[in-house]
PDB file of N, CA and C in Angstrom:
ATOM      1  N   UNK A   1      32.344 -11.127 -20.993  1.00  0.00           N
ATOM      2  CA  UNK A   1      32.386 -12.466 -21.513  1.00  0.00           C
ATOM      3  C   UNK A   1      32.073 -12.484 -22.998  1.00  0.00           C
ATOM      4  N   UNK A   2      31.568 -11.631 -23.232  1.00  0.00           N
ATOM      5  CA  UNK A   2      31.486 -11.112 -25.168  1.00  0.00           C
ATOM      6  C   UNK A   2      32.157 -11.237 -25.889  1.00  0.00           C
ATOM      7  N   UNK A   3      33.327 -10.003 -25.608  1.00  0.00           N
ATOM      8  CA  UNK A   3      34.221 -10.664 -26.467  1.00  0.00           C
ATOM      9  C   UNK A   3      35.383 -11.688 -25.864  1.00  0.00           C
ATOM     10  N   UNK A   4      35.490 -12.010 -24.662  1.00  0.00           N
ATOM     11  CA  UNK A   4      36.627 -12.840 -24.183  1.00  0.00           C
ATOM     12  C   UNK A   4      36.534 -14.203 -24.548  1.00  0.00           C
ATOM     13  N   UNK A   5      37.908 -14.705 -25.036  1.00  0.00           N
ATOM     14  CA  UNK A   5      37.926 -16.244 -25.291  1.00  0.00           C
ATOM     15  C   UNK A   5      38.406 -17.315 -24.252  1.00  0.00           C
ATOM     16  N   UNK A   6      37.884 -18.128 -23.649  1.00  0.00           N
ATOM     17  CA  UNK A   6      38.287 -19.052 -22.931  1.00  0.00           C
ATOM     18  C   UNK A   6      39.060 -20.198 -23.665  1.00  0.00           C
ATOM     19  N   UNK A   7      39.847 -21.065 -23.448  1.00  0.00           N
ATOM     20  CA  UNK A   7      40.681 -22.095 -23.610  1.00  0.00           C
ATOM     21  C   UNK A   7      40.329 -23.432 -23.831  1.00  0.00           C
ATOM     22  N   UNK A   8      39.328 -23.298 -22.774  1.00  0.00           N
ATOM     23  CA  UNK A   8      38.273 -24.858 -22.625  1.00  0.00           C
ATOM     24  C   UNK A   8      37.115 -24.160 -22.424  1.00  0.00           C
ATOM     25  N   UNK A   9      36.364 -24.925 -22.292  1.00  0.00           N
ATOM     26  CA  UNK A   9      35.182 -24.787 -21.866  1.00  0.00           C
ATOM     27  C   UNK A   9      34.902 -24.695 -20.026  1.00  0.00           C
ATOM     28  N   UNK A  10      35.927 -25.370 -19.435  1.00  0.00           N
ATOM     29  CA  UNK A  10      36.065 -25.699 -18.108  1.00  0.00           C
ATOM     30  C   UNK A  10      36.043 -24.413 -17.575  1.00  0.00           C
ATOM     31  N   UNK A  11      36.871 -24.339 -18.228  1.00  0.00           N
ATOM     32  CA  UNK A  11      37.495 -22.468 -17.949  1.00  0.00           C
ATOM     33  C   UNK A  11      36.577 -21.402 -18.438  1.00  0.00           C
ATOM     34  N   UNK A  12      35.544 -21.749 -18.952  1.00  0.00           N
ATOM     35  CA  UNK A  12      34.409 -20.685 -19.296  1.00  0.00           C
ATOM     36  C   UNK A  12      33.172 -20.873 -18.267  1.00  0.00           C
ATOM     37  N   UNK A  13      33.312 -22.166 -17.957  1.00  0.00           N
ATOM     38  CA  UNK A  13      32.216 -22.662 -16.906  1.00  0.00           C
ATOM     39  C   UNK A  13      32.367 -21.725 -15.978  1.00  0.00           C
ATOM     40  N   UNK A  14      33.768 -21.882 -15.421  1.00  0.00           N
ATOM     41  CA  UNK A  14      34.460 -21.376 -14.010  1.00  0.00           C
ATOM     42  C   UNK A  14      33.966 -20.070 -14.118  1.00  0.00           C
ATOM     43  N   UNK A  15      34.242 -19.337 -14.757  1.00  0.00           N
ATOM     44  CA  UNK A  15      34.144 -17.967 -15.143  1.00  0.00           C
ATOM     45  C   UNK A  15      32.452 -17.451 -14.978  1.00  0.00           C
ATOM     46  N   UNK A  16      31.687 -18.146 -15.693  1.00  0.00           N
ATOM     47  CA  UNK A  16      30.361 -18.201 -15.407  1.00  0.00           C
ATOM     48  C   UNK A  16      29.748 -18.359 -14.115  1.00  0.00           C
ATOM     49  N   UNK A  17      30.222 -19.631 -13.565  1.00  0.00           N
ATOM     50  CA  UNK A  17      29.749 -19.555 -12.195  1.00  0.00           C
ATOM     51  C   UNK A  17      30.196 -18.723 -10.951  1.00  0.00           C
ATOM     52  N   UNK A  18      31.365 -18.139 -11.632  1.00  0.00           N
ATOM     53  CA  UNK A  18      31.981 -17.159 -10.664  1.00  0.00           C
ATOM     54  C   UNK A  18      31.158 -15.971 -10.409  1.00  0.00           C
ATOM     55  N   UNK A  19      30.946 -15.507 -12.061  1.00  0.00           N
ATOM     56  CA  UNK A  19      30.385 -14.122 -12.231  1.00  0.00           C
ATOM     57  C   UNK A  19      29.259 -14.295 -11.264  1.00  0.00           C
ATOM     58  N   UNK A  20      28.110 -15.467 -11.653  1.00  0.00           N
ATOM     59  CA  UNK A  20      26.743 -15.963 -10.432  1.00  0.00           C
ATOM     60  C   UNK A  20      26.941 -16.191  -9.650  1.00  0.00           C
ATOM     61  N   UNK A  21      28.039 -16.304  -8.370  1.00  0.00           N
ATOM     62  CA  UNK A  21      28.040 -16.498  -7.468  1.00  0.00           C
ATOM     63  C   UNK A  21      28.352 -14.708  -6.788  1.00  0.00           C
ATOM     64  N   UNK A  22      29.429 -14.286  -7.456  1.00  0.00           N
ATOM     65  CA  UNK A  22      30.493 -13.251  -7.105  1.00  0.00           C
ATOM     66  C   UNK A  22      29.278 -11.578  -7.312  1.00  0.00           C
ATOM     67  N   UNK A  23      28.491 -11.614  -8.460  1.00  0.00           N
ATOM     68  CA  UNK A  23      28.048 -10.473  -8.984  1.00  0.00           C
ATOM     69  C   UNK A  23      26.554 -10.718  -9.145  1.00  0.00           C
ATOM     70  N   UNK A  24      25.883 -11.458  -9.871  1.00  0.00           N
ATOM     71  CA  UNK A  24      24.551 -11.712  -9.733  1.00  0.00           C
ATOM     72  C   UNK A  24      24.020 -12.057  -8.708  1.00  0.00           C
ATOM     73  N   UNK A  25      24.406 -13.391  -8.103  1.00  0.00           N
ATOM     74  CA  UNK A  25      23.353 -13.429  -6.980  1.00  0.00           C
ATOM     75  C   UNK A  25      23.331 -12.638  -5.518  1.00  0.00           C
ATOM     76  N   UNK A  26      24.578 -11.606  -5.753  1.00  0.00           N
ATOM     77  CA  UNK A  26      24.530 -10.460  -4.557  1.00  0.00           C
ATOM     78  C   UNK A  26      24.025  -9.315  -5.040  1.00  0.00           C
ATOM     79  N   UNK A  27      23.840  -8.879  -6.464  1.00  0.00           N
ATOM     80  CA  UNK A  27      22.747  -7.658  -6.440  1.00  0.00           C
ATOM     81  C   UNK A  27      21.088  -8.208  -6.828  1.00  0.00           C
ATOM     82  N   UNK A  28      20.579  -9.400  -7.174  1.00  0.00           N
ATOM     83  CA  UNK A  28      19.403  -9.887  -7.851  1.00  0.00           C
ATOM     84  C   UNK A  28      18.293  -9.488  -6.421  1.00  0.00           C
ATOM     85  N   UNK A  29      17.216  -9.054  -6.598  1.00  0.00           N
ATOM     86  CA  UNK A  29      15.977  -9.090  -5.709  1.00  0.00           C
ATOM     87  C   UNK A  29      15.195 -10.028  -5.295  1.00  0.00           C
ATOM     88  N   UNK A  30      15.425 -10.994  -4.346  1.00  0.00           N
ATOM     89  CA  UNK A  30      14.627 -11.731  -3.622  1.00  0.00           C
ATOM     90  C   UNK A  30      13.136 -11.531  -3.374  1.00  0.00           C
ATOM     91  N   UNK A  31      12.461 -12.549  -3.972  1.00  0.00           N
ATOM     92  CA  UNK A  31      11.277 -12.407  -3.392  1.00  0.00           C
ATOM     93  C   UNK A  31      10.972 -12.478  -2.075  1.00  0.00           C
ATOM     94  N   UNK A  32      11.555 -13.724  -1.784  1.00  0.00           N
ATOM     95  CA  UNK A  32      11.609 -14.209   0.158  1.00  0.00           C
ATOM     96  C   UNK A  32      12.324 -12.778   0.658  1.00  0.00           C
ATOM     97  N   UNK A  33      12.954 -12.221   0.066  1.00  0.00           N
ATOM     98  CA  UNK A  33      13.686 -11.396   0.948  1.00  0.00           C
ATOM     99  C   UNK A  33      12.868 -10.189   1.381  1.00  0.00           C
ATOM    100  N   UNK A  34      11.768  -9.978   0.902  1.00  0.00           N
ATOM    101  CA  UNK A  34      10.917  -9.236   1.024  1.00  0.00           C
ATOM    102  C   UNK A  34      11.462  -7.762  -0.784  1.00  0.00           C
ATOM    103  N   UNK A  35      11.960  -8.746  -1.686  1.00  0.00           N
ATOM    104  CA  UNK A  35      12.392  -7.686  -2.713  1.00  0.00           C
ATOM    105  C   UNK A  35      13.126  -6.912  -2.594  1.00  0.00           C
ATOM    106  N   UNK A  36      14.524  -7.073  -1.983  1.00  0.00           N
ATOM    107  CA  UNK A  36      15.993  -6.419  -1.658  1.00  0.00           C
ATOM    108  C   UNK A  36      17.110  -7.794  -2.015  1.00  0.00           C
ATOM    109  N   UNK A  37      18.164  -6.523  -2.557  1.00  0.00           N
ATOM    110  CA  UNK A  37      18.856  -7.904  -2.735  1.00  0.00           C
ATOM    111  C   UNK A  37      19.600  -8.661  -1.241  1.00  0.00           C
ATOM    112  N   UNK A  38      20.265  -9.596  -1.046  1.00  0.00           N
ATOM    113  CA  UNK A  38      20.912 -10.443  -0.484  1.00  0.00           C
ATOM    114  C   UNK A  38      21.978  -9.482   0.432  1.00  0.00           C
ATOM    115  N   UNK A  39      22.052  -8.536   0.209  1.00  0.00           N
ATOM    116  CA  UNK A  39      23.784  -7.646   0.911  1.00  0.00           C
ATOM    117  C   UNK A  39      22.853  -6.085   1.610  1.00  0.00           C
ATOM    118  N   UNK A  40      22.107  -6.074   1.285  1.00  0.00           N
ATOM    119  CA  UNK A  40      21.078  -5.097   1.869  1.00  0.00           C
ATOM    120  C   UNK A  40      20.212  -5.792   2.608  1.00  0.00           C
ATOM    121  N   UNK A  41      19.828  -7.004   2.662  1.00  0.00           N
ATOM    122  CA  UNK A  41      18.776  -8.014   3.745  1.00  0.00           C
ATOM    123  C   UNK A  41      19.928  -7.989   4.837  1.00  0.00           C
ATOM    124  N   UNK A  42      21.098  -8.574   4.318  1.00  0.00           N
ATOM    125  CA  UNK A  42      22.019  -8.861   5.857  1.00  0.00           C
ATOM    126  C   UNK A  42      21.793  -8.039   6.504  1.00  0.00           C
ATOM    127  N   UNK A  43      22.287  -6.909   6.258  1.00  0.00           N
ATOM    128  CA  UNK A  43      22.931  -5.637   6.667  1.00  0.00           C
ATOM    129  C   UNK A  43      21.612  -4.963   7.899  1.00  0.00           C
ATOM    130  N   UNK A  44      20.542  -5.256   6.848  1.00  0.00           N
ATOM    131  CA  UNK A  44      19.349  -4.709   7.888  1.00  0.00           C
ATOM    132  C   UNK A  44      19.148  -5.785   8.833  1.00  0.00           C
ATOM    133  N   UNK A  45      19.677  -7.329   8.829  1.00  0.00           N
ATOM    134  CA  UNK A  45      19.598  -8.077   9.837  1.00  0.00           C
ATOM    135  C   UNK A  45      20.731  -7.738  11.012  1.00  0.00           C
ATOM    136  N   UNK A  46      21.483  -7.272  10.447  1.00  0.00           N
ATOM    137  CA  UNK A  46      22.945  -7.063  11.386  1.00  0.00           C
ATOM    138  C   UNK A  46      22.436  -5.801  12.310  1.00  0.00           C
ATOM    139  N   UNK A  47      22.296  -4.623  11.710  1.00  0.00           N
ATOM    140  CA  UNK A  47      21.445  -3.259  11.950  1.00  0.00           C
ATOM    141  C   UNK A  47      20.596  -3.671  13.081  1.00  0.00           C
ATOM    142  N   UNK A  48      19.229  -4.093  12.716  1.00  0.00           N
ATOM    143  CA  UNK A  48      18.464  -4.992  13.465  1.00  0.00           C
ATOM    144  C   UNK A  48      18.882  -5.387  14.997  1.00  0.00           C
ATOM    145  N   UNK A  49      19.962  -5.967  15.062  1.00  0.00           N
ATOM    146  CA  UNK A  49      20.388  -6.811  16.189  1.00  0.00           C
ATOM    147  C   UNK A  49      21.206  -6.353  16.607  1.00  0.00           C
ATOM    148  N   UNK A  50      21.994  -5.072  16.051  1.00  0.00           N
ATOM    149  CA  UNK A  50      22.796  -3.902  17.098  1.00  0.00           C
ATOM    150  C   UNK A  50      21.441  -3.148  17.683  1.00  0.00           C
ATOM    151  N   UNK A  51      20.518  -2.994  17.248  1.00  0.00           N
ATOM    152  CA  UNK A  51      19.406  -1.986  17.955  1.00  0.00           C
ATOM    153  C   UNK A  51      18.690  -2.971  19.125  1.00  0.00           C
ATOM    154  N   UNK A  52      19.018  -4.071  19.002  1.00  0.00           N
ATOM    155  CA  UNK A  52      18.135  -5.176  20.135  1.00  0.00           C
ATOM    156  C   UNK A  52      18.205  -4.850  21.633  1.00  0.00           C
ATOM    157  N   UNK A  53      17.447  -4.617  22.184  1.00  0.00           N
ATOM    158  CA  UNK A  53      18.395  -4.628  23.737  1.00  0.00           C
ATOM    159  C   UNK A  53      18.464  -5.767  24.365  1.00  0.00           C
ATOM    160  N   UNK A  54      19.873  -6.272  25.164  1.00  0.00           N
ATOM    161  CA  UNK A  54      20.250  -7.698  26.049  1.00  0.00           C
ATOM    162  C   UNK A  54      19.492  -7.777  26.607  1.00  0.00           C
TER     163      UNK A  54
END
């Protein structure tokens, strides 16, 4: 986003909130999460609940 030029501003927004949705808030460290990010919490929830027994 440094050197790239957007058109509008609309279009820089978009871009911004993309990057925070798409790239930041899936590697950032959760406190609640116990300090893992968001894609490593699932995963050990998913993990988790294949090891459960019915």
């Amino acid at each position: 986003y440094n050197r790239h030029q957007f058109d509008t501003r609309l279009e820089a927004a978009a871009a911004v909130a993309r990057w925070i949705s798409e790239v930041y808030n899936s590697r950032r460290r959760h406190s609640a999460l116990g300090y893992i990010d968001p894609i490593t919490f699932e995963q050990n929830m998913i993990d988790k609940a294949a090891r459960k027994p019915a």
